[in-house]
N, C-alpha and C. Protein backbone atom coordinates (compact mmCIF):
# COMPACT_ATOMS: atom_id res chain seq x y z
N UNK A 1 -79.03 22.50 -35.75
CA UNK A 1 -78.36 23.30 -36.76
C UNK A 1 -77.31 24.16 -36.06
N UNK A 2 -76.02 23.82 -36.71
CA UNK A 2 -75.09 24.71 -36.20
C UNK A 2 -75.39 26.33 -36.12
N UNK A 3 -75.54 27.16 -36.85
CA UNK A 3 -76.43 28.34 -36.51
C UNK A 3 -77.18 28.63 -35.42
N UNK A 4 -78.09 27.92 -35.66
CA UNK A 4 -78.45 28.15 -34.21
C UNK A 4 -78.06 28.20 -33.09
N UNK A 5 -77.66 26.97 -32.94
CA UNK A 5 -76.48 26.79 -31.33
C UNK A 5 -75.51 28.02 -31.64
N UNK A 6 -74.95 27.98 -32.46
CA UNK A 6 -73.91 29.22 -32.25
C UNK A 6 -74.84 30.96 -31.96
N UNK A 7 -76.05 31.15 -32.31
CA UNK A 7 -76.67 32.59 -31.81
C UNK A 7 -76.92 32.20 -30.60
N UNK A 8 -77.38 31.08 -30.17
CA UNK A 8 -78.35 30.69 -28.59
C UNK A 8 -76.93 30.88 -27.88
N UNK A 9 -75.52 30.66 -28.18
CA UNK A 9 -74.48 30.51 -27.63
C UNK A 9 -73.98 31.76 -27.12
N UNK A 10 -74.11 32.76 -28.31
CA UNK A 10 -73.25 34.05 -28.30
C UNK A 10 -74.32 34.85 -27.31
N UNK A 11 -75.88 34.68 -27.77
CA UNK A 11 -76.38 35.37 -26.62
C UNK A 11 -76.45 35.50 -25.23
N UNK A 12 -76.37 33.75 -25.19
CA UNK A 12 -76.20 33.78 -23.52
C UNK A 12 -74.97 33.81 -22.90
N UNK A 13 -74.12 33.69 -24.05
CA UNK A 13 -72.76 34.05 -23.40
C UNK A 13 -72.40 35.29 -22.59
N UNK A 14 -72.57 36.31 -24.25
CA UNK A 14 -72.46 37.70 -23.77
C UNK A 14 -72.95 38.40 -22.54
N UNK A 15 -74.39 37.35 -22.34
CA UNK A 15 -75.61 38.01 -21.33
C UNK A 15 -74.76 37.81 -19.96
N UNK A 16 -73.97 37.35 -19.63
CA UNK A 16 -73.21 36.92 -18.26
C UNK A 16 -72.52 38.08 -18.19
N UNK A 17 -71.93 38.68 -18.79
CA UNK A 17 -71.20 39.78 -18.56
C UNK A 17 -72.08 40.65 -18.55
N UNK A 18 -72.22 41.11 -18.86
CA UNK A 18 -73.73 42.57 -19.34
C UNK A 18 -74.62 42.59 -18.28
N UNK A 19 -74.55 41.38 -17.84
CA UNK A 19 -75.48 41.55 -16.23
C UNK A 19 -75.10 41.67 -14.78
N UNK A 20 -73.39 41.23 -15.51
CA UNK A 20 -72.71 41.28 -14.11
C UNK A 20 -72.30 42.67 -13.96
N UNK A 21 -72.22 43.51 -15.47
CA UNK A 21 -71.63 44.68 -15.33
C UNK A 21 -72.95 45.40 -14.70
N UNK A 22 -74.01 45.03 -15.08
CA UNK A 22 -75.18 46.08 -14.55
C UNK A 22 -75.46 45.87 -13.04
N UNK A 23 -74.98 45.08 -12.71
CA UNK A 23 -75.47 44.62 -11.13
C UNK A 23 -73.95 45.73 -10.34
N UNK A 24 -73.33 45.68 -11.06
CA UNK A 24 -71.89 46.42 -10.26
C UNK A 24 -72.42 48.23 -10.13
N UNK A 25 -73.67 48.36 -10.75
CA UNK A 25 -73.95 49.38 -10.90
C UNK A 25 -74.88 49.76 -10.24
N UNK A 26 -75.92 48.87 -9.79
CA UNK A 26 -76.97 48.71 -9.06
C UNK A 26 -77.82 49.65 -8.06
N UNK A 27 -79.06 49.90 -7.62
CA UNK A 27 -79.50 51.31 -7.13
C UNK A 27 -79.26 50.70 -5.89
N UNK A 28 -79.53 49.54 -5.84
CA UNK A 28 -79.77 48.68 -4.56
C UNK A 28 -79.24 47.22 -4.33
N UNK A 29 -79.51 46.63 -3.32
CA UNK A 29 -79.16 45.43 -2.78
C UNK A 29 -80.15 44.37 -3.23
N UNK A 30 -81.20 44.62 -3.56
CA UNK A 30 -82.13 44.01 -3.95
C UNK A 30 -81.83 44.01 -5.46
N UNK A 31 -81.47 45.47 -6.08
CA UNK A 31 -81.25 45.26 -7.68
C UNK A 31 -80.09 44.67 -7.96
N UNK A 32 -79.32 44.86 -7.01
CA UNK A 32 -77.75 43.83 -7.42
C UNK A 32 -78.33 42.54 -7.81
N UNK A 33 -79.12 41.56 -6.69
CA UNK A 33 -78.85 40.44 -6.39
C UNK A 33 -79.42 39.95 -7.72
N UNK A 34 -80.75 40.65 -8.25
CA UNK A 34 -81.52 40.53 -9.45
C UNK A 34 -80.75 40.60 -10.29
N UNK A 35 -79.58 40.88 -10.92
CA UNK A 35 -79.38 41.13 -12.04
C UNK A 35 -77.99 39.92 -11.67
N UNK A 36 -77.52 39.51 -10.74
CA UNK A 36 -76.65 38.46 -10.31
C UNK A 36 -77.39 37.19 -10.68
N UNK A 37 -78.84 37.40 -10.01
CA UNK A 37 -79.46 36.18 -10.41
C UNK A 37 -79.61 35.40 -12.12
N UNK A 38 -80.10 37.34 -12.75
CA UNK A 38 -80.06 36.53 -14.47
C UNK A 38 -78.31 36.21 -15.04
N UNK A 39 -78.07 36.84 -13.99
CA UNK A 39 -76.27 36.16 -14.99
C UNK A 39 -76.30 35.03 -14.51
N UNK A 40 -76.56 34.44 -13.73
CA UNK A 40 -76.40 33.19 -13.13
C UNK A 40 -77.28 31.78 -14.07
N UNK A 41 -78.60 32.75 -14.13
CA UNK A 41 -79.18 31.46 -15.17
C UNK A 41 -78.87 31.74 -16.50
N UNK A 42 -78.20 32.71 -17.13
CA UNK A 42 -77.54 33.17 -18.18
C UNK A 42 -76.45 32.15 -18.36
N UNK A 43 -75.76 31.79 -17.22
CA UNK A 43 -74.59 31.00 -17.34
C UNK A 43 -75.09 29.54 -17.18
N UNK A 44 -76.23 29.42 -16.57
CA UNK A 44 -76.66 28.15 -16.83
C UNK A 44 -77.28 27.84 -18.17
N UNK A 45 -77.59 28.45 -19.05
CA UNK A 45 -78.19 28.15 -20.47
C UNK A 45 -77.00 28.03 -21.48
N UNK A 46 -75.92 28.92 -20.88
CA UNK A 46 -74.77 28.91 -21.80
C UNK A 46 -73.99 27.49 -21.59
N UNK A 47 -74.14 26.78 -20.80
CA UNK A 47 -73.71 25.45 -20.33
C UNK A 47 -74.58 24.65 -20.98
N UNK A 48 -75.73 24.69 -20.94
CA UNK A 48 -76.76 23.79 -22.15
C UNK A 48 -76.21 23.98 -23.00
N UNK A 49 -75.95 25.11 -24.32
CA UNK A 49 -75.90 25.25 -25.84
C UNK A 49 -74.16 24.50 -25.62
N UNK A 50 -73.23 24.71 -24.38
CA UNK A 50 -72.21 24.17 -25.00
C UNK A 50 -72.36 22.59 -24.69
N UNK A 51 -72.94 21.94 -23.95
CA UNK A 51 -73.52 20.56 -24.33
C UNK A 51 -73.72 19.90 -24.93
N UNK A 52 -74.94 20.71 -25.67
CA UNK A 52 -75.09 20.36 -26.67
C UNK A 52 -74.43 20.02 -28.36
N UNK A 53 -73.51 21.87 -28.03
CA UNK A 53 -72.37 21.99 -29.12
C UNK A 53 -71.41 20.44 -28.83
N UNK A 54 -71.33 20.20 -27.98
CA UNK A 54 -70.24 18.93 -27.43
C UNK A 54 -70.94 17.96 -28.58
N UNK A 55 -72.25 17.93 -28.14
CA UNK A 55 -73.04 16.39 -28.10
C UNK A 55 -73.39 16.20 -29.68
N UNK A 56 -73.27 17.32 -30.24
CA UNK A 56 -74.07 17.31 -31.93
C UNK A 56 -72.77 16.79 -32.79
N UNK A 57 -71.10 17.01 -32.26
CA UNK A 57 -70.39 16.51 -32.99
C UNK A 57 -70.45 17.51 -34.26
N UNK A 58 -70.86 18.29 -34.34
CA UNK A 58 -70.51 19.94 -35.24
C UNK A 58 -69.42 20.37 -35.31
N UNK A 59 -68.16 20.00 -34.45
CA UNK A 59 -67.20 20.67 -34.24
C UNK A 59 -66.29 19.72 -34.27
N UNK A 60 -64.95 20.19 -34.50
CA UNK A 60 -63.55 19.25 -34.43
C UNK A 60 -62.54 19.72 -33.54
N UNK A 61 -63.62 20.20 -32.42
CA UNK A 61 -62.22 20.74 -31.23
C UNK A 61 -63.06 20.75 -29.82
N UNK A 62 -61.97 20.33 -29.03
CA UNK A 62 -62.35 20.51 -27.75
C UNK A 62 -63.02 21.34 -26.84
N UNK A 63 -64.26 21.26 -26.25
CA UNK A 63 -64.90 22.83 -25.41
C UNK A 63 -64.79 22.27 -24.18
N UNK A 64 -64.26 21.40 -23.65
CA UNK A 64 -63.92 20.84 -22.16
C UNK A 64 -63.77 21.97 -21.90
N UNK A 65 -62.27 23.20 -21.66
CA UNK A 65 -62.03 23.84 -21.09
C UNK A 65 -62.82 24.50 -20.75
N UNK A 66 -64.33 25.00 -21.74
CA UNK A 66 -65.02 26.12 -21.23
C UNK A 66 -65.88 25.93 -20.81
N UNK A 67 -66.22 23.98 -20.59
CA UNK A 67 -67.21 24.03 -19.69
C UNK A 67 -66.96 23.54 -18.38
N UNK A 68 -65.34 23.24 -17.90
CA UNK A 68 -64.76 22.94 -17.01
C UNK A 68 -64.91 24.88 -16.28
N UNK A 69 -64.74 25.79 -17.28
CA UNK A 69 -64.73 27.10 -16.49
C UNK A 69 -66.08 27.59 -16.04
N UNK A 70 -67.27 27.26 -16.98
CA UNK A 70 -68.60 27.52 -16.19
C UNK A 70 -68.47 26.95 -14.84
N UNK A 71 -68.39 25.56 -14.83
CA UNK A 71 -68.55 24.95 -13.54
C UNK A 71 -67.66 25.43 -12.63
C-alpha cells in the first residue's frame, strides 16, 4: 500500500538527518559513533522502502537519482 511505503519512507528518511545532527552534538566519541551508526542503518532502510517504491510500480517517475545518492 502506497501509504505505507510513503510513512516507512518519510520516517527513515528524516531519521538520517536527526541523527546526524545529534551525533554533531555528542558528549563523546563513543556517543558520536552511536548515533552515526543509527543514521547509517536509517539510510539503509530508507534504500529498502525506495526499492521497493521502485518495484511496486505506484509511481510514474523516476527515483534512480535518490537511490544513486544513498549509494
Amino acid at each position: 500500500n502506497e501509504y505505507i511505503i510513503s510513512k516507512q519512507l518519510l520516517r527513515s528518511g528524516t531519521s538520517i538527518g536527526a541523527n546526524i545532527e545529534e551525533a554533531t552534538a555528542a558528549q563523546s566519541k563513543k556517543d558520536f559513533l552511536h548515533k552515526m551508526s543509527i543514521a547509517s542503518k536509517e539510510a539503509c532502510e530508507t534504500l529498502y522502502w525506495l526499492r521497493l517504491l521502485k518495484n511496486s510500480n505506484l509511481i510514474n517517475f523516476s527515483i534512480d537519482e535518490y537511490l544513486n545518492e544513498i549509494n
